[in-house]
N, C-alpha and C. Protein backbone atom coordinates (compact mmCIF):
# COMPACT_ATOMS: atom_id res chain seq x y z
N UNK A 1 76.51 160.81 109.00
CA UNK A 1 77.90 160.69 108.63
C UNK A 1 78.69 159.90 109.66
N UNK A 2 78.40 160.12 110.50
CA UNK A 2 79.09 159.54 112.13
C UNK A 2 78.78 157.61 111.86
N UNK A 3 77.44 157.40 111.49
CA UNK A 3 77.03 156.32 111.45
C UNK A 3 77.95 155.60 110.00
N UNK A 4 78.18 156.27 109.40
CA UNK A 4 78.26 155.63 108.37
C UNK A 4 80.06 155.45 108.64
N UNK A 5 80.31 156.47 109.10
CA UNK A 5 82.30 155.87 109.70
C UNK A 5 82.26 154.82 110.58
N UNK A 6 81.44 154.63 111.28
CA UNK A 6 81.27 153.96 112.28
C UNK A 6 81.22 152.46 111.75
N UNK A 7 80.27 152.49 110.40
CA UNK A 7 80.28 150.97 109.81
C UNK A 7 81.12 150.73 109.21
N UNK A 8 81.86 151.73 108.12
CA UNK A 8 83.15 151.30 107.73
C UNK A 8 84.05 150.89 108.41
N UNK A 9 84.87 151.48 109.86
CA UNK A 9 85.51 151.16 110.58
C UNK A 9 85.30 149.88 111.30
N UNK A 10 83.98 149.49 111.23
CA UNK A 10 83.46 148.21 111.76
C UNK A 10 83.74 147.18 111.12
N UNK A 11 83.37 147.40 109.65
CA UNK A 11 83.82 146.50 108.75
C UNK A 11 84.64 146.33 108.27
N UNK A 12 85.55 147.40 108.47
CA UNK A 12 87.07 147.00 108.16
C UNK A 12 88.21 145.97 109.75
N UNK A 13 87.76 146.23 110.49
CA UNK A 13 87.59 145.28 111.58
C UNK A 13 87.44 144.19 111.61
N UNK A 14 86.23 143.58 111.29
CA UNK A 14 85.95 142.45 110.62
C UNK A 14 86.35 141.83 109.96
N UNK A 15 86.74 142.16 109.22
CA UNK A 15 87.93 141.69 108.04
C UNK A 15 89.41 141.52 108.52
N UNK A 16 89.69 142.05 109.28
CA UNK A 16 90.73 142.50 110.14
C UNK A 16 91.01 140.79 110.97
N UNK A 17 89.61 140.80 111.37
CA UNK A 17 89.22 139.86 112.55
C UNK A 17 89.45 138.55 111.58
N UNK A 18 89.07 138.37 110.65
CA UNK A 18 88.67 137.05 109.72
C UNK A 18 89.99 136.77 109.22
N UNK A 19 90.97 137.69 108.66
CA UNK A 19 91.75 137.17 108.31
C UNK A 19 92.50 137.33 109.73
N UNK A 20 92.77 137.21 110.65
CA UNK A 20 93.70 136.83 111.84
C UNK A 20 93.35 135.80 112.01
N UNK A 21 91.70 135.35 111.74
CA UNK A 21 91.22 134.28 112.11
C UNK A 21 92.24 133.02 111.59
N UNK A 22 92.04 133.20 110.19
CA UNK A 22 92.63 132.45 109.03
C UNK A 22 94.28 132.16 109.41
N UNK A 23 95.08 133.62 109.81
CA UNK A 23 96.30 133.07 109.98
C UNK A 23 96.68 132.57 111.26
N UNK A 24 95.70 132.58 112.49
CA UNK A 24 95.42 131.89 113.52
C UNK A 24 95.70 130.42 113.15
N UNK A 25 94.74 129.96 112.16
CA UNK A 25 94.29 128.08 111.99
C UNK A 25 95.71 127.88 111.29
N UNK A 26 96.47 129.03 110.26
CA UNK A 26 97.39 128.24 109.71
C UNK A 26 98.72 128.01 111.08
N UNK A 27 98.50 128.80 111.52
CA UNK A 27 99.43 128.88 112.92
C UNK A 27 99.73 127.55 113.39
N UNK A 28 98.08 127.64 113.97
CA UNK A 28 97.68 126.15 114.78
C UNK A 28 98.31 124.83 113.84
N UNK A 29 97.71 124.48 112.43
CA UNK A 29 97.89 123.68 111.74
C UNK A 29 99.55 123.58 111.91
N UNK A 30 100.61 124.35 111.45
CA UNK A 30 101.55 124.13 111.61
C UNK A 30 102.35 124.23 112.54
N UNK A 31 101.89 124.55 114.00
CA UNK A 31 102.45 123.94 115.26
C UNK A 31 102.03 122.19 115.35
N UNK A 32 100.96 121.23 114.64
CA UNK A 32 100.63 120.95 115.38
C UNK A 32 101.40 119.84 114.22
N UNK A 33 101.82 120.32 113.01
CA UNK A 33 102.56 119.44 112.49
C UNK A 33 103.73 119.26 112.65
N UNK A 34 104.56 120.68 113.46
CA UNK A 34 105.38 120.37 113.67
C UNK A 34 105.61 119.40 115.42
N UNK A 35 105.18 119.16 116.00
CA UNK A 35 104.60 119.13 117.21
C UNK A 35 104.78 117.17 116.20
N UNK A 36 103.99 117.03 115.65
CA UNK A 36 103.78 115.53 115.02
C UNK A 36 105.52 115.39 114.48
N UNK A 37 106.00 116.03 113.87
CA UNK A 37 107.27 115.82 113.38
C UNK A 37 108.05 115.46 114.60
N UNK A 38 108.04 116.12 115.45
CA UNK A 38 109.15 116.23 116.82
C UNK A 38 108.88 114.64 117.39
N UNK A 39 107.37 114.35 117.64
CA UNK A 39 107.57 112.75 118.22
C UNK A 39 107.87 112.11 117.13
N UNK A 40 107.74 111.89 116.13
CA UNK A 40 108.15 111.09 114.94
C UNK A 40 109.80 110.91 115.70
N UNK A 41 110.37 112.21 115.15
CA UNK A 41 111.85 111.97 115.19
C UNK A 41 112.27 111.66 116.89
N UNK A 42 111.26 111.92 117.62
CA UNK A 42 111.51 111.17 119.09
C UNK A 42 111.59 109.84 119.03
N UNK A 43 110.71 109.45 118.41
CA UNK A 43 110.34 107.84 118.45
C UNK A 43 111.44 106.92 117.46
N UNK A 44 111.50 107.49 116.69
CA UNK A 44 112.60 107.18 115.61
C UNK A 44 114.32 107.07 116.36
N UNK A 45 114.52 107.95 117.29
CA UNK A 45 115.69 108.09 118.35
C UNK A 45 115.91 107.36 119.17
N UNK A 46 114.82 106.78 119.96
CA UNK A 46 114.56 106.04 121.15
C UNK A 46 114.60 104.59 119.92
N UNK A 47 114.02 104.23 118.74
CA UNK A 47 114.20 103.16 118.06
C UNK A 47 115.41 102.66 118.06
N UNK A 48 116.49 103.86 117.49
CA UNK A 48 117.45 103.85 116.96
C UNK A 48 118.59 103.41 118.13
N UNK A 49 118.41 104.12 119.52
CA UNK A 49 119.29 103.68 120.59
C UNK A 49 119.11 102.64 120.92
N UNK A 50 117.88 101.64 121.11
CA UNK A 50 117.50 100.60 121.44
C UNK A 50 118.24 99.51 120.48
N UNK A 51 117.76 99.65 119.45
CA UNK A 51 118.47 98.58 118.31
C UNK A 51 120.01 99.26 118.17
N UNK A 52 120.48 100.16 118.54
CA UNK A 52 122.24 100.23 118.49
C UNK A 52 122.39 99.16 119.76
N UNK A 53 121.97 99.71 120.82
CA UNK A 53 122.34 99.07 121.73
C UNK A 53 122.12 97.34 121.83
N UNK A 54 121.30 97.01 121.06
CA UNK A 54 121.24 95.34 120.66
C UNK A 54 122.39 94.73 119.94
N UNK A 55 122.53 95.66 118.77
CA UNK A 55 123.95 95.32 117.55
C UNK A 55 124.97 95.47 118.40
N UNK A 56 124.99 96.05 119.16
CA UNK A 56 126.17 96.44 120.22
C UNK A 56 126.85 95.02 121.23
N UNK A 57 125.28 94.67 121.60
CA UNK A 57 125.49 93.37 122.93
C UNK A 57 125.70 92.18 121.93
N UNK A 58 124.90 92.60 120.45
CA UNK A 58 125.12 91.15 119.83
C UNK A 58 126.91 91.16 119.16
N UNK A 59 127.16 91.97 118.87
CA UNK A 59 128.45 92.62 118.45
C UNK A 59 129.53 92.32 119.14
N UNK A 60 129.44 92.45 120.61
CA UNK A 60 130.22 92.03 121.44
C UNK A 60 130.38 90.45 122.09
N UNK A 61 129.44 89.92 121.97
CA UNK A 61 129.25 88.54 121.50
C UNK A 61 129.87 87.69 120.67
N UNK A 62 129.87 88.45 119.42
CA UNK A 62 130.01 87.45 118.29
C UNK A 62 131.73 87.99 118.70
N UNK A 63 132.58 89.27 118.69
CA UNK A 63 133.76 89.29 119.01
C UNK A 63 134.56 88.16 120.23
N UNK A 64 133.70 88.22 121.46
CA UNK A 64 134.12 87.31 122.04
C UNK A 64 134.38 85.77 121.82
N UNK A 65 133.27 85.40 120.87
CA UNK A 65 133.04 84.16 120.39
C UNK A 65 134.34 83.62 119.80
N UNK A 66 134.67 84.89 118.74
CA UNK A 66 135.48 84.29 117.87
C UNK A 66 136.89 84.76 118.58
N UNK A 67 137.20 85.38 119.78
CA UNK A 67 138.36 85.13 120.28
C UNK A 67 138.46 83.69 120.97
N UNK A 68 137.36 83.34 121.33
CA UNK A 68 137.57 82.10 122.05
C UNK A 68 137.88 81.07 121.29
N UNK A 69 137.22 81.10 119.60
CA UNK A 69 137.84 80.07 118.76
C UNK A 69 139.06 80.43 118.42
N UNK A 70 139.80 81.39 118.21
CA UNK A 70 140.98 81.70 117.74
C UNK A 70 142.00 81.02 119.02
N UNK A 71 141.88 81.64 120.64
CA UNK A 71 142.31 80.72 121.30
C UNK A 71 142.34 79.31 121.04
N UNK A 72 141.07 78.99 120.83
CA UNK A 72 140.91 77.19 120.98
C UNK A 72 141.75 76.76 119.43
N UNK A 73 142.08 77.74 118.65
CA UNK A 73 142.76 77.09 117.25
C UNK A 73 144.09 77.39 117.93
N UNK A 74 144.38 78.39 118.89
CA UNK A 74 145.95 78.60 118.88
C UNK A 74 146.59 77.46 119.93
N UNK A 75 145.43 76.67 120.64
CA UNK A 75 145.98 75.97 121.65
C UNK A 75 146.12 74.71 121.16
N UNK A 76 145.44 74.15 119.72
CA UNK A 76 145.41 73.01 118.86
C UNK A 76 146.92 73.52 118.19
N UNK A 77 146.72 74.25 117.54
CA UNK A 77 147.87 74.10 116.94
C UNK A 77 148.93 74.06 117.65
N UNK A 78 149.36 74.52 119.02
CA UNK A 78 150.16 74.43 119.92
C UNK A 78 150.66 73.31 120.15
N UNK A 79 149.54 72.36 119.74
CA UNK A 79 149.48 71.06 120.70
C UNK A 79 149.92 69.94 119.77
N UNK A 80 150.40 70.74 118.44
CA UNK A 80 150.46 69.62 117.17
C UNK A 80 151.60 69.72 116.28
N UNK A 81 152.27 69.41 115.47
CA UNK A 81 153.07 69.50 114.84
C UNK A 81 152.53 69.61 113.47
N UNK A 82 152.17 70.29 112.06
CA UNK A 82 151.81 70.54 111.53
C UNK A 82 151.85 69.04 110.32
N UNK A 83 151.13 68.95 109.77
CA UNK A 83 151.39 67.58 109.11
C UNK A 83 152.19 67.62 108.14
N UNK A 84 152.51 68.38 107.05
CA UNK A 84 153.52 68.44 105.96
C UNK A 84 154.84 67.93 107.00
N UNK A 85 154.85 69.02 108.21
CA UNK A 85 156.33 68.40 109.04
C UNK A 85 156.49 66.73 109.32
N UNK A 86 155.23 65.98 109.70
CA UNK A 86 155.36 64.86 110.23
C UNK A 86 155.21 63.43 109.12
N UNK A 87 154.55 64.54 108.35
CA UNK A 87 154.23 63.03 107.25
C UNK A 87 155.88 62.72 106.67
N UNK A 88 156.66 63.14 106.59
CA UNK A 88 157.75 62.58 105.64
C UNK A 88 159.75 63.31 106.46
N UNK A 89 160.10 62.66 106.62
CA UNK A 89 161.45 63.40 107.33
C UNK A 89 162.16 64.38 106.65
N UNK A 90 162.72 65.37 107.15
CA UNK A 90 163.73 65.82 106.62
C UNK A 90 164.96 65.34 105.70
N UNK A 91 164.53 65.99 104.89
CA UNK A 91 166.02 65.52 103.58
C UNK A 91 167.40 65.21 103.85
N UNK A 92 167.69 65.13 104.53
CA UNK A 92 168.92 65.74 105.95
C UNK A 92 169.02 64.04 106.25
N UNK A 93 168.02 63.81 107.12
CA UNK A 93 167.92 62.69 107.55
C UNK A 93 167.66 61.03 107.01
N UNK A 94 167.17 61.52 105.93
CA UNK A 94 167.01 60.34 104.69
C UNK A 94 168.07 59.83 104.39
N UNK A 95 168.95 60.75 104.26
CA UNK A 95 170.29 60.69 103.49
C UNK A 95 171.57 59.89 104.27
N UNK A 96 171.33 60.34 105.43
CA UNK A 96 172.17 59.62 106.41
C UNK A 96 172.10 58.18 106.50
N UNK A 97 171.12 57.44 106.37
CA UNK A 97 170.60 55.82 106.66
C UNK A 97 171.26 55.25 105.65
C-alpha cells in the first residue's frame, strides 16, 4: 500500500513537473518576443531621431535660404521704382504741358 502511494504521488509530480515544464517554454517564448519587440521599437526610435534631426538641419536651411531671397527681393525692390509707376506719368502732369 505504501508503494503504491508512493507511485501515485510520484506520478502526480511528474505531471506536475511537465506541465511547469510547458509553462516554463511559454514563459521563455514570450520574454523573448517581447525582448525582440523592445529592440524593434529601439531601433525604430534611434531611426526616427536621426531622420528628425536631418528634416530639422535640412528645414533650417531651406528657411534660411528663403529669408535670404526675400531680403535679396526686398533690396531689388528698394532699389527700383515699380514699372506701372515709370512707364507712363502721372495724369496730373500730362495735363499741365
Amino acid at each position: 500500500a505504501a508503494l503504491l502511494a508512493t507511485t501515485v504521488c510520484v506520478v502526480m509530480v511528474h505531471r506536475k513537473l511537465k506541465r511547469l515544464d510547458v509553462l516554463n517554454a511559454d514563459y521563455e517564448r514570450a520574454l523573448a518576443d517581447t525582448s525582440r519587440a523592445l529592440i524593434a521599437a529601439r531601433d525604430a526610435l534611434v531611426t526616427l531621431d536621426l531622420d528628425g534631426k536631418e528634416t530639422l538641419i535640412l528645414l533650417a536651411t531651406r528657411i534660411d535660404q528663403a529669408h535670404a531671397l526675400i531680403d535679396e527681393i526686398d533690396r531689388r525692390d528698394a532699389g527700383q521704382v515699380p514699372a506701372s509707376k515709370s512707364a507712363r506719368p502721372p495724369s496730373g502732369d500730362a495735363r499741365r504741358r
